[in-house]
PDB file of N, CA and C in Angstrom:
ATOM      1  N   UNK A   1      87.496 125.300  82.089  1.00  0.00           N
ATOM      2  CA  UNK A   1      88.690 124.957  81.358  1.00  0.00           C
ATOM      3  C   UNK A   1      88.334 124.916  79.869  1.00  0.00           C
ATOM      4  N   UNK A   2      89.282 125.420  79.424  1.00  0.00           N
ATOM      5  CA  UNK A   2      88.851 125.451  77.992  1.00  0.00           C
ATOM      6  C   UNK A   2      89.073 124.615  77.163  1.00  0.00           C
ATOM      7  N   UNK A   3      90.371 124.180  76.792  1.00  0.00           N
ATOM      8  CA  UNK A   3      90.362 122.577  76.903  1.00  0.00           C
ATOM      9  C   UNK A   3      90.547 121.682  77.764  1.00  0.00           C
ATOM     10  N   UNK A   4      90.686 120.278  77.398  1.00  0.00           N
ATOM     11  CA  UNK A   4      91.053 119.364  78.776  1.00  0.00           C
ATOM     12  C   UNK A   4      92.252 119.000  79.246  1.00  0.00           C
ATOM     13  N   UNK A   5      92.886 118.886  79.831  1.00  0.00           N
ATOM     14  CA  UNK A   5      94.069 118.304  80.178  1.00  0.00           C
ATOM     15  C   UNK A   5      94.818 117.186  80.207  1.00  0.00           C
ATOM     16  N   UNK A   6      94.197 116.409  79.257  1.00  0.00           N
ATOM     17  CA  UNK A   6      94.411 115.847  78.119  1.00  0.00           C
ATOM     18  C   UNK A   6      95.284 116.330  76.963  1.00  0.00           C
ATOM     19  N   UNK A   7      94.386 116.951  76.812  1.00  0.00           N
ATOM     20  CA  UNK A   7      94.644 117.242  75.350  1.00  0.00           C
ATOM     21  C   UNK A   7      95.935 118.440  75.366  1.00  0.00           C
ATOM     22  N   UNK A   8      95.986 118.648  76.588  1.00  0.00           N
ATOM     23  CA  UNK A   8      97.393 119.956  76.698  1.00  0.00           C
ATOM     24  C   UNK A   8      98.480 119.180  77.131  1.00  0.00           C
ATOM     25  N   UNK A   9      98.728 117.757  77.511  1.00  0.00           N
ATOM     26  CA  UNK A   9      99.492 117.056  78.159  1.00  0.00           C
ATOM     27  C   UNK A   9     100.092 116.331  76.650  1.00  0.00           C
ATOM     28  N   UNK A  10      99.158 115.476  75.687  1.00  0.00           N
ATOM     29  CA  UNK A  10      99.525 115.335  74.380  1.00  0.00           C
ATOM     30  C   UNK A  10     100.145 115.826  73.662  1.00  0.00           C
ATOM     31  N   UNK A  11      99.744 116.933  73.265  1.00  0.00           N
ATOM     32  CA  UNK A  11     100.462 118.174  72.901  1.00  0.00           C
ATOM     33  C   UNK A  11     101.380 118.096  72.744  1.00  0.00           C
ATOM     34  N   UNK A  12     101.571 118.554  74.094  1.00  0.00           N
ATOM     35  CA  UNK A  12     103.006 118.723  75.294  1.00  0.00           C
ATOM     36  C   UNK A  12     103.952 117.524  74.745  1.00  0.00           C
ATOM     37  N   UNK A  13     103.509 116.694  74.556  1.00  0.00           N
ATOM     38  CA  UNK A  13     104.478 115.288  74.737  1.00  0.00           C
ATOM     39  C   UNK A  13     104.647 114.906  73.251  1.00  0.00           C
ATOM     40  N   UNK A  14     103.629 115.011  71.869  1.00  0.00           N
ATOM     41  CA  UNK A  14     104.072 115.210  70.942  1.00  0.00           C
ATOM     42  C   UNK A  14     105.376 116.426  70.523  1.00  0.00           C
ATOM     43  N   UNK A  15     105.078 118.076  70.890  1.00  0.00           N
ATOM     44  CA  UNK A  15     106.064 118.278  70.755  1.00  0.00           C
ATOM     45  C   UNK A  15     108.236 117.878  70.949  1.00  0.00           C
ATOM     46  N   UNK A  16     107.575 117.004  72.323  1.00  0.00           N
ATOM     47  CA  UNK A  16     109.190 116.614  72.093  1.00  0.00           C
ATOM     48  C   UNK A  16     109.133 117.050  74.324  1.00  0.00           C
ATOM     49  N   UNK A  17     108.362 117.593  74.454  1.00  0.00           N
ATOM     50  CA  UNK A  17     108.458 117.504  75.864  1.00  0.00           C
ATOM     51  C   UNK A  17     110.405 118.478  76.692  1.00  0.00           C
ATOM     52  N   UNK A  18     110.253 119.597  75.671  1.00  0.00           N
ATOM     53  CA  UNK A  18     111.457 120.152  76.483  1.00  0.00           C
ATOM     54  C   UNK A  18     111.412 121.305  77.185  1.00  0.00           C
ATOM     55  N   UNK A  19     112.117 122.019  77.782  1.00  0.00           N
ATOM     56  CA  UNK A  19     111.862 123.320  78.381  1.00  0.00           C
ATOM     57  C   UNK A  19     111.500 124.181  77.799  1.00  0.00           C
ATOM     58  N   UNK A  20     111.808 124.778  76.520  1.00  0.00           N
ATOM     59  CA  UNK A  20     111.211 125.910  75.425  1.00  0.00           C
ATOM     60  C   UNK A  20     109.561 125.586  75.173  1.00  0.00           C
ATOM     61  N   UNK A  21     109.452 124.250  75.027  1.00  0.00           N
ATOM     62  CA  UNK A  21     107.915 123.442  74.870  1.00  0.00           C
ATOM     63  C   UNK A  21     107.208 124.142  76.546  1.00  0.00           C
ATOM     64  N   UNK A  22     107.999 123.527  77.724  1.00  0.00           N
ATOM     65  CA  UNK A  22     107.197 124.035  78.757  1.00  0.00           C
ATOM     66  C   UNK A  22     106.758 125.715  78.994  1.00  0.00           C
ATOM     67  N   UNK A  23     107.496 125.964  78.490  1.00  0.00           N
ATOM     68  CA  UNK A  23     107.123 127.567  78.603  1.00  0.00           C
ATOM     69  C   UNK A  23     106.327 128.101  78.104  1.00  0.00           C
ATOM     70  N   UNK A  24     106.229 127.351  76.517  1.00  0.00           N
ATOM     71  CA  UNK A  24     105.066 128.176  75.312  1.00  0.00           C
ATOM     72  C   UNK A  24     104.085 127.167  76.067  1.00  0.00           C
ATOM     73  N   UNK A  25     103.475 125.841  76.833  1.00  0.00           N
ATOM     74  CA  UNK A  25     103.034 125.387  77.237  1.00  0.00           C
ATOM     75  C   UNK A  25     101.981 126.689  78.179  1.00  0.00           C
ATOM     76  N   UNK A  26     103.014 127.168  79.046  1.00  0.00           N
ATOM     77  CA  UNK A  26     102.367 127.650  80.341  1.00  0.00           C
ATOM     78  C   UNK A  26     101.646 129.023  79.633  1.00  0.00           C
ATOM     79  N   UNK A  27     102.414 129.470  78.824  1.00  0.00           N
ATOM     80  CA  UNK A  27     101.922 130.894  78.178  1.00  0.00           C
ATOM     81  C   UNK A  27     100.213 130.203  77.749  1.00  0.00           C
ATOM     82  N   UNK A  28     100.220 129.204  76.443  1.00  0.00           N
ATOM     83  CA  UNK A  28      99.067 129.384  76.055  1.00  0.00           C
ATOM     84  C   UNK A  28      97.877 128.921  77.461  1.00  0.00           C
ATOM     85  N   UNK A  29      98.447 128.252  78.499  1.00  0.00           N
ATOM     86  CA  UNK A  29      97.432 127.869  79.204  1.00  0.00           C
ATOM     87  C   UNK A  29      97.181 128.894  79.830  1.00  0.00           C
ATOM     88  N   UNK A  30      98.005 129.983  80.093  1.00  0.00           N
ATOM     89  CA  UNK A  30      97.500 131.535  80.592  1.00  0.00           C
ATOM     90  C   UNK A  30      96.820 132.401  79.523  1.00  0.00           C
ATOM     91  N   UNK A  31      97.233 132.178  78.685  1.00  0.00           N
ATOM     92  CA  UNK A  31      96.221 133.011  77.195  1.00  0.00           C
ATOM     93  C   UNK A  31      95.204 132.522  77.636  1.00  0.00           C
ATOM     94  N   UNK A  32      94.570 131.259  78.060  1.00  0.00           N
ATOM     95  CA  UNK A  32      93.028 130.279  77.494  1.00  0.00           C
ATOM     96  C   UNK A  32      92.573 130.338  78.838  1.00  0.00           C
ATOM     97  N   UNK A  33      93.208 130.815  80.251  1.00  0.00           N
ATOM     98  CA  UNK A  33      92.438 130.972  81.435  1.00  0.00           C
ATOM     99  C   UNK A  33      92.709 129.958  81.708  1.00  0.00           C
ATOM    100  N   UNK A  34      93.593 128.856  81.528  1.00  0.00           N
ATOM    101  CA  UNK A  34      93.334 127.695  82.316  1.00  0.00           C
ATOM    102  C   UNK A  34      94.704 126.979  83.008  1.00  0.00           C
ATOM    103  N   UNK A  35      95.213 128.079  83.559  1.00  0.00           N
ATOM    104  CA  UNK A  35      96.476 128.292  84.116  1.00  0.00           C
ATOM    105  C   UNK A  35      96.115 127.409  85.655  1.00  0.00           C
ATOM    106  N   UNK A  36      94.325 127.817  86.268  1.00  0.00           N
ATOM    107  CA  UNK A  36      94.278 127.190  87.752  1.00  0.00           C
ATOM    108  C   UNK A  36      94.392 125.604  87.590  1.00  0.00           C
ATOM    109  N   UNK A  37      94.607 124.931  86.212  1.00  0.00           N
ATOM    110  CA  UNK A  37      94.310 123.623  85.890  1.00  0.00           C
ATOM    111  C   UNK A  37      95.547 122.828  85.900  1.00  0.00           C
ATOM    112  N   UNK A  38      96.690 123.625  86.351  1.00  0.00           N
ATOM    113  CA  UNK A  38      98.325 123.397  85.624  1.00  0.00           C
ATOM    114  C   UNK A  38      98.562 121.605  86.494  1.00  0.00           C
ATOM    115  N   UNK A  39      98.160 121.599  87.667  1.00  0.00           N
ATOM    116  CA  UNK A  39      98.186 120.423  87.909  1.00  0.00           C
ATOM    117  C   UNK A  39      97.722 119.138  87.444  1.00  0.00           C
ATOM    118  N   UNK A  40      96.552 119.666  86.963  1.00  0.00           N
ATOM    119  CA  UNK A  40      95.498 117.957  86.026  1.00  0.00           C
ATOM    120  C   UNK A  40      96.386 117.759  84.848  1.00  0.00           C
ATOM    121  N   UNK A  41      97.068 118.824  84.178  1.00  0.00           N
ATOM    122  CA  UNK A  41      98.029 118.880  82.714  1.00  0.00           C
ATOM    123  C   UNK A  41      99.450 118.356  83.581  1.00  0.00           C
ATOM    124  N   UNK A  42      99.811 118.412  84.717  1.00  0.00           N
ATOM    125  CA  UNK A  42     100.999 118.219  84.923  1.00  0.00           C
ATOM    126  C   UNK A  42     100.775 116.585  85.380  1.00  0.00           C
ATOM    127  N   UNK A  43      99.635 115.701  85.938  1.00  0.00           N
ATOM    128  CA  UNK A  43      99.572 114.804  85.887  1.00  0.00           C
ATOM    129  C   UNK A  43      99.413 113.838  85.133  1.00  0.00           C
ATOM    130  N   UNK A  44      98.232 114.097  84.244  1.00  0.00           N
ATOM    131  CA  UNK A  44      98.396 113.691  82.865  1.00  0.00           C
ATOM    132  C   UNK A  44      99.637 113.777  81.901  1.00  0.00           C
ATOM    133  N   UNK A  45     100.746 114.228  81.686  1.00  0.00           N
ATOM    134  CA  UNK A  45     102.034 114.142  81.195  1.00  0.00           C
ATOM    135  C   UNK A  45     102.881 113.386  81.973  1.00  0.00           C
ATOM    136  N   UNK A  46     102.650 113.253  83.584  1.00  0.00           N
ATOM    137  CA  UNK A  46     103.171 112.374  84.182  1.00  0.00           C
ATOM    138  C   UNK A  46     102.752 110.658  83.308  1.00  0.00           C
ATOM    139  N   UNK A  47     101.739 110.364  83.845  1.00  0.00           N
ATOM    140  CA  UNK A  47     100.563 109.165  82.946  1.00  0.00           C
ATOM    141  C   UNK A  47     101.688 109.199  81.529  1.00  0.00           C
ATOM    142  N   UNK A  48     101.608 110.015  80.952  1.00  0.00           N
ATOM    143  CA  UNK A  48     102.070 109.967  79.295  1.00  0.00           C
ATOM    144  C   UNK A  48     103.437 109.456  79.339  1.00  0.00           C
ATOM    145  N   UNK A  49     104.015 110.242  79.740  1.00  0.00           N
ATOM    146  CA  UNK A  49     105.434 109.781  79.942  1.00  0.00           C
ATOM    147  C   UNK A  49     105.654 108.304  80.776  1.00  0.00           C
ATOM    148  N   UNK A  50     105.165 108.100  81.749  1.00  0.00           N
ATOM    149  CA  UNK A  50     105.156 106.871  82.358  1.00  0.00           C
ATOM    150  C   UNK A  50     105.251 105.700  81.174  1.00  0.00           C
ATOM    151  N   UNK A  51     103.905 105.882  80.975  1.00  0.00           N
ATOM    152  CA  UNK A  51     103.225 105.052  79.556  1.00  0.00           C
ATOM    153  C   UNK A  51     104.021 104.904  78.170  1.00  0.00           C
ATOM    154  N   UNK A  52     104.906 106.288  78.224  1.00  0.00           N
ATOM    155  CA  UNK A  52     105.732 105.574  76.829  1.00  0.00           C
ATOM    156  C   UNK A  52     106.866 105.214  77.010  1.00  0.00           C
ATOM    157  N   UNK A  53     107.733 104.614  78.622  1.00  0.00           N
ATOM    158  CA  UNK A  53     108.326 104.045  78.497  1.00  0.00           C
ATOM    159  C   UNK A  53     107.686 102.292  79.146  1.00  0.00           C
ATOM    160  N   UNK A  54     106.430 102.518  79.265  1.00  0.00           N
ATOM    161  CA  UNK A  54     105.821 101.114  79.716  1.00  0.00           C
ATOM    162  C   UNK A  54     105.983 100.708  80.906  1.00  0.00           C
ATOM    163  N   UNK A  55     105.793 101.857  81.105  1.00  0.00           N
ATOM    164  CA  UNK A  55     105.384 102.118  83.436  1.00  0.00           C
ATOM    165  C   UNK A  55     103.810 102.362  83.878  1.00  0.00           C
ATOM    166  N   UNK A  56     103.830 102.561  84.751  1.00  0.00           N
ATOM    167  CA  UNK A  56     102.456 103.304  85.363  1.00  0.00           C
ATOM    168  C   UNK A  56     102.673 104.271  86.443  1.00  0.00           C
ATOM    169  N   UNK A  57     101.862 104.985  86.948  1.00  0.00           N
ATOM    170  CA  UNK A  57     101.945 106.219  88.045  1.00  0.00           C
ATOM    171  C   UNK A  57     101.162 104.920  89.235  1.00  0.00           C
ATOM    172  N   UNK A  58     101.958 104.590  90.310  1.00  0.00           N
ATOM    173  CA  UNK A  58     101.692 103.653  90.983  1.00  0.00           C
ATOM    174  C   UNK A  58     101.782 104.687  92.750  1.00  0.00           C
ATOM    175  N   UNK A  59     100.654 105.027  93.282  1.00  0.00           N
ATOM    176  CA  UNK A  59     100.717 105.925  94.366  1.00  0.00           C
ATOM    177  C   UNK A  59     100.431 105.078  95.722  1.00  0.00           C
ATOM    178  N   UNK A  60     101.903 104.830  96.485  1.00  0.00           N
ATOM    179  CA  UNK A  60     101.618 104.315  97.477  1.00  0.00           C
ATOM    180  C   UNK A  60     100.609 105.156  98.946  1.00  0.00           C
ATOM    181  N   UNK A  61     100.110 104.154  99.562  1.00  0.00           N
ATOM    182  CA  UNK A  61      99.831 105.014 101.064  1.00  0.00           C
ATOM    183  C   UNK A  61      99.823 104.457 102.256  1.00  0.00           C
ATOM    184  N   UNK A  62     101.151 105.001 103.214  1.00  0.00           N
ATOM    185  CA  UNK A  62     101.053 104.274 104.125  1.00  0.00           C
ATOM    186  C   UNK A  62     100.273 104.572 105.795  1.00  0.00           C
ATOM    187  N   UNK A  63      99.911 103.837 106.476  1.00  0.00           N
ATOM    188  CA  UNK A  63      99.287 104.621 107.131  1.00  0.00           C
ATOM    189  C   UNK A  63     100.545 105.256 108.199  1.00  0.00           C
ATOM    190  N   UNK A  64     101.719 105.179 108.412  1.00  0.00           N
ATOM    191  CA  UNK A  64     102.557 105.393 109.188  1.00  0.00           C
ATOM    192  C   UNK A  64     103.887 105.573 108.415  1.00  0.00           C
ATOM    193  N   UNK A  65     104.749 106.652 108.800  1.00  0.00           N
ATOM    194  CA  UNK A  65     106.067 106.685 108.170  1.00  0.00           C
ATOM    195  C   UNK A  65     106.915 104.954 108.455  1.00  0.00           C
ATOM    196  N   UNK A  66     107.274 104.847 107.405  1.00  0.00           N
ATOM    197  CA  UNK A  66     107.922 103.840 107.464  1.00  0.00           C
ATOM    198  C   UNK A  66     109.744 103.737 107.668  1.00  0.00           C
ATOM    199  N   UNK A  67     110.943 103.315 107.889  1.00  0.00           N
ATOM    200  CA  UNK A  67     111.575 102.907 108.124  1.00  0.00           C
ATOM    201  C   UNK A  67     112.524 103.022 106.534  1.00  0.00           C
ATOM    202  N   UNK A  68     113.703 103.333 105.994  1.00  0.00           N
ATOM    203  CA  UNK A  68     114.182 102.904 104.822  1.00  0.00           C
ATOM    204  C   UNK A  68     113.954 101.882 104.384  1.00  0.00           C
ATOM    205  N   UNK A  69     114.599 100.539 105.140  1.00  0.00           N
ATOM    206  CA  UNK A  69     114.314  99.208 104.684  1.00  0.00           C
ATOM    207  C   UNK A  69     113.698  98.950 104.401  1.00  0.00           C
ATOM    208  N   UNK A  70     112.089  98.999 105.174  1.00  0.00           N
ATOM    209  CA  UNK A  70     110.645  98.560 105.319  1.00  0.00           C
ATOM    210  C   UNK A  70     110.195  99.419 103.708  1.00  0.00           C
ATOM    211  N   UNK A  71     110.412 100.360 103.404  1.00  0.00           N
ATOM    212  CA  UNK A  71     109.627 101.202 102.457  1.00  0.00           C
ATOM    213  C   UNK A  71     110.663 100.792 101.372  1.00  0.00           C
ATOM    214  N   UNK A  72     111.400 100.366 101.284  1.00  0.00           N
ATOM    215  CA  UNK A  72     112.422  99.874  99.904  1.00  0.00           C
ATOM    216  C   UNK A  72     111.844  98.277 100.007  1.00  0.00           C
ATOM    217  N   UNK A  73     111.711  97.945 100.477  1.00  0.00           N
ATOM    218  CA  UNK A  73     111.438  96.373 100.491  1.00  0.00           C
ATOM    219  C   UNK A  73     109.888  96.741  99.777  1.00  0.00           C
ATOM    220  N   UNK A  74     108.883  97.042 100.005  1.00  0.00           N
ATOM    221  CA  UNK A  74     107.465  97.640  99.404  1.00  0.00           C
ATOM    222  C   UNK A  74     108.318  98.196  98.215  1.00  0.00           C
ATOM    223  N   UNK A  75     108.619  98.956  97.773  1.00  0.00           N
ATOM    224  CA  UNK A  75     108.938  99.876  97.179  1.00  0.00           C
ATOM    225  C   UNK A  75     109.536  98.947  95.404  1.00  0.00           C
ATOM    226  N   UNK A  76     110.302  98.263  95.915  1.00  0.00           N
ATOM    227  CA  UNK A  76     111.614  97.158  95.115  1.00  0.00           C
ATOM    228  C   UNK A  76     110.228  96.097  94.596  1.00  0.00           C
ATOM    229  N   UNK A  77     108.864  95.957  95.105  1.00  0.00           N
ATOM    230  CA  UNK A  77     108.049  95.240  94.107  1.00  0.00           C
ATOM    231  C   UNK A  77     107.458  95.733  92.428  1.00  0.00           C
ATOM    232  N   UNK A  78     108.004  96.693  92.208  1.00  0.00           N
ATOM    233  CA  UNK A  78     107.456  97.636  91.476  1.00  0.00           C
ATOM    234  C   UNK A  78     108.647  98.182  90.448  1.00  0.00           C
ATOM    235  N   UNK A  79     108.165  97.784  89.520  1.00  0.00           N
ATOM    236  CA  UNK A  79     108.873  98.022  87.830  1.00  0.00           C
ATOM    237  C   UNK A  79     109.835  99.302  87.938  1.00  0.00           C
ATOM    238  N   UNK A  80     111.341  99.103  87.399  1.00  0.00           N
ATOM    239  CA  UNK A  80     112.174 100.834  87.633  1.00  0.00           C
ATOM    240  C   UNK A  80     111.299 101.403  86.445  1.00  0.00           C
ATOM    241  N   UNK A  81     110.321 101.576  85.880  1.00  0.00           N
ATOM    242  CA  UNK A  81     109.445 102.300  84.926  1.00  0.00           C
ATOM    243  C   UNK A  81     108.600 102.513  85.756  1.00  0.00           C
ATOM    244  N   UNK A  82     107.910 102.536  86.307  1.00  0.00           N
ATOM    245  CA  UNK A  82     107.140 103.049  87.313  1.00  0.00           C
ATOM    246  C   UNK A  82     107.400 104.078  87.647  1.00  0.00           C
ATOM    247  N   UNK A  83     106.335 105.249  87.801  1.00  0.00           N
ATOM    248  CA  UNK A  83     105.941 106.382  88.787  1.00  0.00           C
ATOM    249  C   UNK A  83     105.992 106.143  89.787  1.00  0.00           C
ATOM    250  N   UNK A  84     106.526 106.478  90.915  1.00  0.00           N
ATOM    251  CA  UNK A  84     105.983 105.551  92.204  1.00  0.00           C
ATOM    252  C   UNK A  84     105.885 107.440  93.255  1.00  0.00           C
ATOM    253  N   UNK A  85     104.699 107.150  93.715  1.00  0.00           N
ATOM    254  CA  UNK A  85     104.525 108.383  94.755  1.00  0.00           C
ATOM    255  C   UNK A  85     103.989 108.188  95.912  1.00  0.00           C
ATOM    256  N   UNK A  86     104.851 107.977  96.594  1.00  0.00           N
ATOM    257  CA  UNK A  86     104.512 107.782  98.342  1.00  0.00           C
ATOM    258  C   UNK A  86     103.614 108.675  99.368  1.00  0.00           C
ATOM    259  N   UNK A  87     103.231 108.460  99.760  1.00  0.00           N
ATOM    260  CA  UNK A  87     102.358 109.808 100.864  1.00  0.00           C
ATOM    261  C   UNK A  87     101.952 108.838 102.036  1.00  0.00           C
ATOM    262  N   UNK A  88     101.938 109.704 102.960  1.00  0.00           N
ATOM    263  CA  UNK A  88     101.370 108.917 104.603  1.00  0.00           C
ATOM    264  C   UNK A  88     100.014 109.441 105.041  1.00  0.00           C
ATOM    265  N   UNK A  89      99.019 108.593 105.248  1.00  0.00           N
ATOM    266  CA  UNK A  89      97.819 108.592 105.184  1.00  0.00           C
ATOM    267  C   UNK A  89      97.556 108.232 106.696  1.00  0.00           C
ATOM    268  N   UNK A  90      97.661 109.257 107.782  1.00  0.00           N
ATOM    269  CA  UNK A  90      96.920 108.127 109.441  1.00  0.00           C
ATOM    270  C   UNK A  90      95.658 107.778 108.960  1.00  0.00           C
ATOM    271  N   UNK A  91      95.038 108.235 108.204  1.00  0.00           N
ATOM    272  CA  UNK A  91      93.428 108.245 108.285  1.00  0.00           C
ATOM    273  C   UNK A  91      93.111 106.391 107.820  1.00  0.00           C
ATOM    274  N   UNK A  92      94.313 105.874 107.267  1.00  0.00           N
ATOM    275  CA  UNK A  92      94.150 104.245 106.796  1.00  0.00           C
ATOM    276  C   UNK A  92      94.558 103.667 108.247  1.00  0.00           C
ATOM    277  N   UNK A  93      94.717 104.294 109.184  1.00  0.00           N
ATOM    278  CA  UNK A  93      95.227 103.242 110.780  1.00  0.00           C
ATOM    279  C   UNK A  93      96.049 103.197 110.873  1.00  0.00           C
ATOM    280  N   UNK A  94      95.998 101.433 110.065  1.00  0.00           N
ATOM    281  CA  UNK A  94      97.335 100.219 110.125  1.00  0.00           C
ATOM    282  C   UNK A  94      97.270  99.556 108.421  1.00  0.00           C
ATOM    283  N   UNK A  95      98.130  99.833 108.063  1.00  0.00           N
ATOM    284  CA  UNK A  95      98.474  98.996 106.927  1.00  0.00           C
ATOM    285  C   UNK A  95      98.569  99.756 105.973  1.00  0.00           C
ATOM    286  N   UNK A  96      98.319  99.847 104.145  1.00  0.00           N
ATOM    287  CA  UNK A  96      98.840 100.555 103.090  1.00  0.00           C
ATOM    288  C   UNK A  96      97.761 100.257 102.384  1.00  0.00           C
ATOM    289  N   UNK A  97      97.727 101.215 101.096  1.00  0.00           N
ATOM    290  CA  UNK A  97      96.956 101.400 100.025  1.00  0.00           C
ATOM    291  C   UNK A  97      97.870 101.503  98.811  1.00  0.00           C
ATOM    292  N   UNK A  98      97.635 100.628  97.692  1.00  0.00           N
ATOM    293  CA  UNK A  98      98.114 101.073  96.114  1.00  0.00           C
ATOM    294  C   UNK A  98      97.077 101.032  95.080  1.00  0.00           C
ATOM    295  N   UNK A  99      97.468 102.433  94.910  1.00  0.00           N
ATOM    296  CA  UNK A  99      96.907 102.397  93.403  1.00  0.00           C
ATOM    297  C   UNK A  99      97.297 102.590  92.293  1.00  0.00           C
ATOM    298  N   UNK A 100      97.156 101.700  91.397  1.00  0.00           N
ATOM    299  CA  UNK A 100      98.346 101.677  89.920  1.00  0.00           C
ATOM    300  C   UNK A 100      97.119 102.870  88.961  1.00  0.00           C
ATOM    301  N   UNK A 101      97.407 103.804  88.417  1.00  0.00           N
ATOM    302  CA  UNK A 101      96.948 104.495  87.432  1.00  0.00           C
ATOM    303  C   UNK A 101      95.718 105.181  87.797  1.00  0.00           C
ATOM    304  N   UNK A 102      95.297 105.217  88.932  1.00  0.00           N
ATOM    305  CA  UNK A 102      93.928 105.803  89.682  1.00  0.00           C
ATOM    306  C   UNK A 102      92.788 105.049  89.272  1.00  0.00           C
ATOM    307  N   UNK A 103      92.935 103.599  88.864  1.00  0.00           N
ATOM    308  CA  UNK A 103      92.049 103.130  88.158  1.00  0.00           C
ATOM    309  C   UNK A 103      91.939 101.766  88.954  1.00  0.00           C
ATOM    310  N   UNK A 104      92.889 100.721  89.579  1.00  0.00           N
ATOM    311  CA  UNK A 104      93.209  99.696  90.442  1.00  0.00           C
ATOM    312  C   UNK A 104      93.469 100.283  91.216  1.00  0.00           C
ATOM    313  N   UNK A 105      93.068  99.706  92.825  1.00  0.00           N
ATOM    314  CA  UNK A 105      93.193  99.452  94.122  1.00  0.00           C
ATOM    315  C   UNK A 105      93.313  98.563  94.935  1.00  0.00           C
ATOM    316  N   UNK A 106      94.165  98.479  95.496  1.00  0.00           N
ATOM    317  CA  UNK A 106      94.794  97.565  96.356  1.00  0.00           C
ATOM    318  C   UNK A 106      94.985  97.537  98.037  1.00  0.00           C
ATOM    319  N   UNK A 107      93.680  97.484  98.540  1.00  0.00           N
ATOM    320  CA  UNK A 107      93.450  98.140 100.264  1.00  0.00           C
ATOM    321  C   UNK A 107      93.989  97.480 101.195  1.00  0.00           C
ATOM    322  N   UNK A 108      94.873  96.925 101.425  1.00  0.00           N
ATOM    323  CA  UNK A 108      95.329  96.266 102.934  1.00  0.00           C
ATOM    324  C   UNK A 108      95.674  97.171 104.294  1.00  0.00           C
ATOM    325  N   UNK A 109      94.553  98.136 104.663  1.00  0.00           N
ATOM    326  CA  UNK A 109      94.324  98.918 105.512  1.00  0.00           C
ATOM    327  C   UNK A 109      93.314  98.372 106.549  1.00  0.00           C
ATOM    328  N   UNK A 110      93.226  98.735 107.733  1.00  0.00           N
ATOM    329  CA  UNK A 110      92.475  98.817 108.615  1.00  0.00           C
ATOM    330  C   UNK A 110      91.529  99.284 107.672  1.00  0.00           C
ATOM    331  N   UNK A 111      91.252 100.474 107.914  1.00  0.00           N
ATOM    332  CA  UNK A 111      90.112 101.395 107.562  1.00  0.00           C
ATOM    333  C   UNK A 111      89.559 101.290 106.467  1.00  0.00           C
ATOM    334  N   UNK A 112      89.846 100.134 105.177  1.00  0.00           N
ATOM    335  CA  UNK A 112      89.566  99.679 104.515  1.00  0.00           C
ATOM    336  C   UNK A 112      88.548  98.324 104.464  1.00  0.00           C
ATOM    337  N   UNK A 113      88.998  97.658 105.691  1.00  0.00           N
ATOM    338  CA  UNK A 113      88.699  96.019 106.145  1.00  0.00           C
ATOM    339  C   UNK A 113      87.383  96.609 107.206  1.00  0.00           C
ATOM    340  N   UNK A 114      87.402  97.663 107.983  1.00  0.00           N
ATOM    341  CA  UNK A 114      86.370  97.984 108.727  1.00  0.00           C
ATOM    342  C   UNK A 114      85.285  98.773 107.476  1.00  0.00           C
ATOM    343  N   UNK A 115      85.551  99.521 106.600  1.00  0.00           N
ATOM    344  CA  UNK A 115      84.553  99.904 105.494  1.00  0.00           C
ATOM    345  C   UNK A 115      83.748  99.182 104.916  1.00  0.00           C
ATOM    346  N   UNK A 116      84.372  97.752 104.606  1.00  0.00           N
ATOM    347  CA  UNK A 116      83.970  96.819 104.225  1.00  0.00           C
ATOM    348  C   UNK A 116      83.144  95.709 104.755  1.00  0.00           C
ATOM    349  N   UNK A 117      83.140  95.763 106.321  1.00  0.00           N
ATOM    350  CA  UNK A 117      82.881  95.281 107.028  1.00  0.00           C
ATOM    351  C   UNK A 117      81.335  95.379 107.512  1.00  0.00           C
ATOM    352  N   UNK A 118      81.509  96.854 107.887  1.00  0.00           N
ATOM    353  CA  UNK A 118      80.133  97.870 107.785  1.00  0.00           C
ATOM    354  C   UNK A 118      79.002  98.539 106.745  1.00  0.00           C
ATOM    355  N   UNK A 119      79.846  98.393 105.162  1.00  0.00           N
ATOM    356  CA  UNK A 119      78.768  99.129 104.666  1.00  0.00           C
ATOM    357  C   UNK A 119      78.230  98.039 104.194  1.00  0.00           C
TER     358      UNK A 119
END
């Protein structure tokens, strides 16, 4: 990568963050070869944007599809500024995982409580 994805997400978000921006966006990251990277730049602008309205990218995981209620009730703890991205994980058992910004973790999983248990 030629630059980081960082620094193409900034950019991005100094200019003003609009569709004419996304396009000359994608061009120069195809000029610079670093078009296979479009996701690390598309997350990082996620992060940015989150952040300047004073949210976080908060990625739930449950180990089982949940129910409307059940997943709005989880769901309704968490700031309307928030990112919030759900995914179903069997590999956690029984129970859920959060992580606010890829940086905090929050394990109330089986497969978390047995990791812990053992190593």
């Amino acid at each position: 990568m030629k630059y980081p994805a960082q620094n193409y997400a900034r950019a991005y978000m100094e200019l003003g963050a609009t569709p004419v921006h996304s396009k000359k966006l994608f061009s120069i990251m195809k000029k610079n070869c670093d078009i296979s990277q479009i996701n690390k730049v598309v997350n990082e602008i996620e992060k940015l944007q989150a952040r300047k309205i004073g949210g976080h990218i908060v990625e739930v995981e449950f180990a089982r599809a949940q129910d409307s209620k059940s997943r709005e009730k989880v769901l309704s703890r968490f700031s309307p500024k928030d990112r919030i991205i759900t995914k179903v994980k069997p590999d956690l058992i029984v129970g859920m995982r959060v992580i606010r910004d890829g940086e905090f973790e929050l394990d109330m999983s089986l497969s978390g409580k047995l990791e812990k248990l053992f190593a």
